[in-house]
N, C-alpha and C. Protein backbone atom coordinates (compact mmCIF):
# COMPACT_ATOMS: atom_id res chain seq x y z
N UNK A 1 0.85 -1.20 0.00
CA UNK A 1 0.00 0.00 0.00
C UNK A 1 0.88 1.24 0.00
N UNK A 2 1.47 1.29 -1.61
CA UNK A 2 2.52 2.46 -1.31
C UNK A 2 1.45 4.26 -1.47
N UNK A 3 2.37 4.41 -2.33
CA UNK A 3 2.00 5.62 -2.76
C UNK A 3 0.57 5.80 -3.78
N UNK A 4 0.71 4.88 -4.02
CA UNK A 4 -0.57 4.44 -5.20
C UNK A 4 -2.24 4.37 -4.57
N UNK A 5 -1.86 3.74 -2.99
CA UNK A 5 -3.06 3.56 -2.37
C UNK A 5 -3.53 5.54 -2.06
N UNK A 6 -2.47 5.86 -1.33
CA UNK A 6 -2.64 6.97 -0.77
C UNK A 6 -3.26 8.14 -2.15
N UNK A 7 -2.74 7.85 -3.24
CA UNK A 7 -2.99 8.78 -4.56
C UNK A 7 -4.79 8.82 -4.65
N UNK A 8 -4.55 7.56 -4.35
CA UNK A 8 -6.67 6.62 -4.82
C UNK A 8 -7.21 7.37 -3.54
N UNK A 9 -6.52 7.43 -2.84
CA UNK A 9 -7.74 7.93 -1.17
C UNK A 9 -8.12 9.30 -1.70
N UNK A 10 -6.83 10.17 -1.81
CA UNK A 10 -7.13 11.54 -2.35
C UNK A 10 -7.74 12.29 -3.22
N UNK A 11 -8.28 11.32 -4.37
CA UNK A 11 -8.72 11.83 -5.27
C UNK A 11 -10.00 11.00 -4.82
N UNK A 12 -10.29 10.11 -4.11
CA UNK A 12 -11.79 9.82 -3.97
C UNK A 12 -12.05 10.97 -2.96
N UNK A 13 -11.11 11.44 -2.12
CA UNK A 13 -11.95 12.13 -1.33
C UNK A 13 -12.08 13.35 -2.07
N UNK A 14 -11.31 13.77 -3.27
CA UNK A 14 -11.83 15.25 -4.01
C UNK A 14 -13.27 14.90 -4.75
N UNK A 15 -13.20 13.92 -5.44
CA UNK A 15 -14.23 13.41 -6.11
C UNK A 15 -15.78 13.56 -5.41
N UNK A 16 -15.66 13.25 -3.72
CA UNK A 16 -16.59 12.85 -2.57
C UNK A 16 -16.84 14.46 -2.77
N UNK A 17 -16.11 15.74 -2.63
CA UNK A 17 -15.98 16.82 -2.41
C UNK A 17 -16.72 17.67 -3.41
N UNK A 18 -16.19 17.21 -4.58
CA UNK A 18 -16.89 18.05 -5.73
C UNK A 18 -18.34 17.52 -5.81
N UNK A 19 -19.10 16.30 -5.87
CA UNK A 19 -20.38 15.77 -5.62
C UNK A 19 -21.00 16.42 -4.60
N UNK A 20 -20.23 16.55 -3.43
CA UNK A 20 -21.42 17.69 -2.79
C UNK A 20 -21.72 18.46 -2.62
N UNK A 21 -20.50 19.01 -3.29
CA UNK A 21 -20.55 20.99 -4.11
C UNK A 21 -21.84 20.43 -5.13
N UNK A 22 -21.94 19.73 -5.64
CA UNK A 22 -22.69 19.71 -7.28
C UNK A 22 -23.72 19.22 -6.66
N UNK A 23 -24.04 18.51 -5.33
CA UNK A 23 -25.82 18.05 -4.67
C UNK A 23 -26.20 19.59 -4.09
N UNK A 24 -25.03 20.62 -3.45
CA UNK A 24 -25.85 22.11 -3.23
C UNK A 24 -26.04 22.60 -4.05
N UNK A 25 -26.07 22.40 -4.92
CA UNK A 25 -26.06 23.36 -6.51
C UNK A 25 -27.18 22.94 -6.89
N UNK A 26 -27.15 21.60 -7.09
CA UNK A 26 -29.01 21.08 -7.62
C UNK A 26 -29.87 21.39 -6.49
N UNK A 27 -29.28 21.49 -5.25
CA UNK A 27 -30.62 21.77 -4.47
C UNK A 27 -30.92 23.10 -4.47
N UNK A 28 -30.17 24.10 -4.59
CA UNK A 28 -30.36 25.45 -5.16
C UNK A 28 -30.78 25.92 -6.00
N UNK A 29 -30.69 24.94 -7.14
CA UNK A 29 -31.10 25.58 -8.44
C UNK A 29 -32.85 25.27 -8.29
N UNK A 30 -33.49 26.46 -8.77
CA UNK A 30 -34.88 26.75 -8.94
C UNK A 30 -35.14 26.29 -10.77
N UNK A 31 -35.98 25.43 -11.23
CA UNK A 31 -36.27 24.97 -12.41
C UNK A 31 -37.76 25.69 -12.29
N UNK A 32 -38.55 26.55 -13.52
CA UNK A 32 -40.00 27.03 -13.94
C UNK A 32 -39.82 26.02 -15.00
N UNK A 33 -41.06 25.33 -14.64
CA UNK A 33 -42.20 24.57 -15.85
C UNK A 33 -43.35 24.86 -16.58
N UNK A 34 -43.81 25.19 -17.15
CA UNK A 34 -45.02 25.96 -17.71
C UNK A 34 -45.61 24.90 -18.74
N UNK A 35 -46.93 25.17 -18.86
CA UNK A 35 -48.05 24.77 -19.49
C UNK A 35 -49.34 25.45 -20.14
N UNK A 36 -49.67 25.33 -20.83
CA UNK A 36 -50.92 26.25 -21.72
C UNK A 36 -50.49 27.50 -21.77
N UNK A 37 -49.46 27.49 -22.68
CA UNK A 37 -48.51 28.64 -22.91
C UNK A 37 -48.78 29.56 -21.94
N UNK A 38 -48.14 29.22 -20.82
CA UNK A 38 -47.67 30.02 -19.76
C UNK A 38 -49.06 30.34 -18.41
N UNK A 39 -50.28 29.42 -18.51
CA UNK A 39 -50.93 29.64 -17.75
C UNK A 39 -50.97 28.92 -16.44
N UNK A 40 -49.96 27.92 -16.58
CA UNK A 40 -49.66 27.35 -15.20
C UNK A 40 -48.25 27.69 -15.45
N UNK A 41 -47.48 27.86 -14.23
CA UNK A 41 -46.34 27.86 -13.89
C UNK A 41 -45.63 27.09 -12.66
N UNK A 42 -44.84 26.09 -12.59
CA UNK A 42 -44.39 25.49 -11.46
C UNK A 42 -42.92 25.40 -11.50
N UNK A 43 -42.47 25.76 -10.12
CA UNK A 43 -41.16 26.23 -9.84
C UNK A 43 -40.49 25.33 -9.09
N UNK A 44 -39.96 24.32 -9.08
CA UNK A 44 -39.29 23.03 -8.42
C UNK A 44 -37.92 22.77 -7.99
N UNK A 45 -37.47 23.15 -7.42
CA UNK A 45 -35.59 23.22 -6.88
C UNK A 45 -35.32 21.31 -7.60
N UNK A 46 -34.01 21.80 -7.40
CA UNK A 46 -32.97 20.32 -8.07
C UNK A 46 -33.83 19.27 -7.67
N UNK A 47 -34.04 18.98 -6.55
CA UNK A 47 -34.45 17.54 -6.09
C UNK A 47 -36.09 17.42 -6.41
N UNK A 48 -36.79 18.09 -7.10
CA UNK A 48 -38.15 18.48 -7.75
C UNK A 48 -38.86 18.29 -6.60
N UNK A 49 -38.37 19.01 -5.75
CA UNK A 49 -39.88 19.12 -4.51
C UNK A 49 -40.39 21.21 -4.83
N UNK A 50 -41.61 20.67 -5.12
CA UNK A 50 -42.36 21.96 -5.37
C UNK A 50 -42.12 23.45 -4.55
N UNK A 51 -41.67 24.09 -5.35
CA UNK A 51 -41.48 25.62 -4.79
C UNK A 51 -42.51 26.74 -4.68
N UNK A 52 -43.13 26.59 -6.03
CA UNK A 52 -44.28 27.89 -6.22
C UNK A 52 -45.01 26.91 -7.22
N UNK A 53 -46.57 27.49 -7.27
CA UNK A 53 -47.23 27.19 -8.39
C UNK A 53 -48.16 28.19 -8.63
N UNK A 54 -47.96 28.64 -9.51
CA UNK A 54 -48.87 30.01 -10.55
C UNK A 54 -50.28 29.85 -11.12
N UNK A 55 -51.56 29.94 -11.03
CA UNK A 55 -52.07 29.56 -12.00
C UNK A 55 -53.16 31.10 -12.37
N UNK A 56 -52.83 31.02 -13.59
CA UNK A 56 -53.98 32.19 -14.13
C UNK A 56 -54.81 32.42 -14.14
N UNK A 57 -56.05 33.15 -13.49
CA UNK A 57 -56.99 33.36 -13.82
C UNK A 57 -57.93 32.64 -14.50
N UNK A 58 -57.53 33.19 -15.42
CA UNK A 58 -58.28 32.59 -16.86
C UNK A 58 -58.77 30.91 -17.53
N UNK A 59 -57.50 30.49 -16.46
CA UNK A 59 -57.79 29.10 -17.02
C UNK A 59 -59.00 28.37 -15.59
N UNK A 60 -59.43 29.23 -14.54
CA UNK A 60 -59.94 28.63 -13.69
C UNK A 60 -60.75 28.62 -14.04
N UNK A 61 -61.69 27.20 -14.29
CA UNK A 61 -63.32 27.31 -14.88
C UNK A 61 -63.75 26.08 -13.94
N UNK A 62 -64.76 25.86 -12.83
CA UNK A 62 -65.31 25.25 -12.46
C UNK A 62 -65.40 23.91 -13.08
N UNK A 63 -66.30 24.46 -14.34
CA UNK A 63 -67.03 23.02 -15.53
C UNK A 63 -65.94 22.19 -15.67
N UNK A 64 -64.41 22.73 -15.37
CA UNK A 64 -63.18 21.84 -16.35
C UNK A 64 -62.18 22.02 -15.25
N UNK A 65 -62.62 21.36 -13.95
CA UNK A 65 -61.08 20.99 -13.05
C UNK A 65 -60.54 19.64 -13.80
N UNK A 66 -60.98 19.00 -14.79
CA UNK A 66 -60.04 18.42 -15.16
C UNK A 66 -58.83 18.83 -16.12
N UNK A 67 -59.67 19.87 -16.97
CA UNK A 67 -58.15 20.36 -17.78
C UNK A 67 -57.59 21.40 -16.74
N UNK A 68 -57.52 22.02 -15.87
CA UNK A 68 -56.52 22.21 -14.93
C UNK A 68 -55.76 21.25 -14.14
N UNK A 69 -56.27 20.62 -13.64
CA UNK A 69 -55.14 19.41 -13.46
C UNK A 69 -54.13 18.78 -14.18
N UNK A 70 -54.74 18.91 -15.42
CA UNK A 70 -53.58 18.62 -16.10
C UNK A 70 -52.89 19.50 -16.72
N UNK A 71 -53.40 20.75 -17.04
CA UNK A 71 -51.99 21.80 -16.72
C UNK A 71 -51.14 21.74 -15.99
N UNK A 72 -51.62 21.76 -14.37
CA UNK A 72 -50.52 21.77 -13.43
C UNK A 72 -49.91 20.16 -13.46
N UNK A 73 -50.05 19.28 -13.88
CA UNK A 73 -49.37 17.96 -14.62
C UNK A 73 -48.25 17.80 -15.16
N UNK A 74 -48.64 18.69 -16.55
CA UNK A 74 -47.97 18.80 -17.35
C UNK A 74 -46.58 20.06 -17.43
N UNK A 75 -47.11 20.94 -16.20
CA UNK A 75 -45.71 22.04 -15.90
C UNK A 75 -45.08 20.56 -15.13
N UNK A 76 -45.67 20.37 -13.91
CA UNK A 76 -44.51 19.92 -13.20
C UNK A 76 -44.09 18.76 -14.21
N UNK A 77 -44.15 18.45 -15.23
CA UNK A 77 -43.47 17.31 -15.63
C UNK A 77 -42.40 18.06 -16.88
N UNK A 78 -42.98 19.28 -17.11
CA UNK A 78 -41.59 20.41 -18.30
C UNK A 78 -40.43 20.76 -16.94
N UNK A 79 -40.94 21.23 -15.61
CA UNK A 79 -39.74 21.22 -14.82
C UNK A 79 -39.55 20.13 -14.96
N UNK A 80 -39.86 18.89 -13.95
CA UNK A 80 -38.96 18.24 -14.11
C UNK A 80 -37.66 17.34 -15.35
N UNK A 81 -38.76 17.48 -16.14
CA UNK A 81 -37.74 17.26 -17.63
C UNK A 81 -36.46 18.53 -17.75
N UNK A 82 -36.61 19.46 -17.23
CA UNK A 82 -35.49 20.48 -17.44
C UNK A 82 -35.08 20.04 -16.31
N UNK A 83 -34.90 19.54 -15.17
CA UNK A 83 -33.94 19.31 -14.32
C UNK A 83 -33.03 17.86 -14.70
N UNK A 84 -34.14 16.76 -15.42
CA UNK A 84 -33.16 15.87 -15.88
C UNK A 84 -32.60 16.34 -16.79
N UNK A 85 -32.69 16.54 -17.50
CA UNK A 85 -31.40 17.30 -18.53
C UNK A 85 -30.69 18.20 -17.90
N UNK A 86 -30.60 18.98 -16.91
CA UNK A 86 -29.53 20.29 -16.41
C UNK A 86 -28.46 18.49 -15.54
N UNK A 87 -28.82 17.46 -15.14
CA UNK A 87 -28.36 16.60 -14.29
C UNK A 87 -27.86 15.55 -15.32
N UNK A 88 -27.75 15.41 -16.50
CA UNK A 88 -27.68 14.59 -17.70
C UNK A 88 -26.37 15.44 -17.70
N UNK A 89 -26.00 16.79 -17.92
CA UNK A 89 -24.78 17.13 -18.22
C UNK A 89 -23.74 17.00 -17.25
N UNK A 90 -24.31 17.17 -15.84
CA UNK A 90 -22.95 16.39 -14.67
C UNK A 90 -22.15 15.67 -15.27
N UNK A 91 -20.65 15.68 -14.79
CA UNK A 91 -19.91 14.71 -14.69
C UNK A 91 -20.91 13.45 -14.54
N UNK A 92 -20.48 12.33 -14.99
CA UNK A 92 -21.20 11.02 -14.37
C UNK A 92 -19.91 10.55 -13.73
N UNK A 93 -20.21 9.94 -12.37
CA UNK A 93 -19.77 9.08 -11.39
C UNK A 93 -20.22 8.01 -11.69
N UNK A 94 -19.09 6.92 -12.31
CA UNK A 94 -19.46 5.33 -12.62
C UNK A 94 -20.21 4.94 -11.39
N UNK A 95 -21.40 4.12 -11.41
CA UNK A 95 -22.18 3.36 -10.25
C UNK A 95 -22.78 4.53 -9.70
N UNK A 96 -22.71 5.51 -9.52
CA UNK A 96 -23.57 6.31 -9.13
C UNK A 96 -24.55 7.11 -9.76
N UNK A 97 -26.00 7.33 -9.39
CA UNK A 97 -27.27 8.23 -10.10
C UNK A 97 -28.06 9.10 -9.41
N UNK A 98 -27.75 10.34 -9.55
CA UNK A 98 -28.36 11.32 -8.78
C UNK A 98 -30.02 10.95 -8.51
């Protein structure tokens, strides 16, 4: 266990280091999702737990809580698709998945 072991410790522990610089960063980062061109809006940090949700006016109609539901559906699923892709460009760590 010369020098070789000690080289491997150090760079796993930078490696350990930069991953949790890059888990505060996704948990910081704020992702907007939108739907019915822009009448829902949902705002979801890295780990997609819900921040804000917007909804317009306009689209509130009694007769049709079902097509609002699926507005607000369909934002939170444009955030979360923009957070897998902002997490697709990470470094990848072999065996590991955010």
């Amino acid at each position: 266990m010369g020098s070789g072991f000690s080289k491997m410790k150090k760079q796993a522990r930078m490696m350990q280091e930069q991953f949790g610089q890059m888990q505060n960063q996704l948990k910081n980062t704020l992702v907007e999702g939108k739907a019915g061109n822009g009448l829902v809006t949902v705002v979801l940090d890295g780990e997609k737990t819900p921040k804000k949700i917007s909804i317009n006016p306009e689209c509130v109609n009694p007769s049709d809580v079902e097509g609002l539901q699926d507005l607000i559906l369909a934002a939170f699923e444009d955030a979360a698709g923009k957070i897998e892709a902002s997490q697709s460009e990470l470094p990848q760590i072999p065996g590991f998945r955010f």
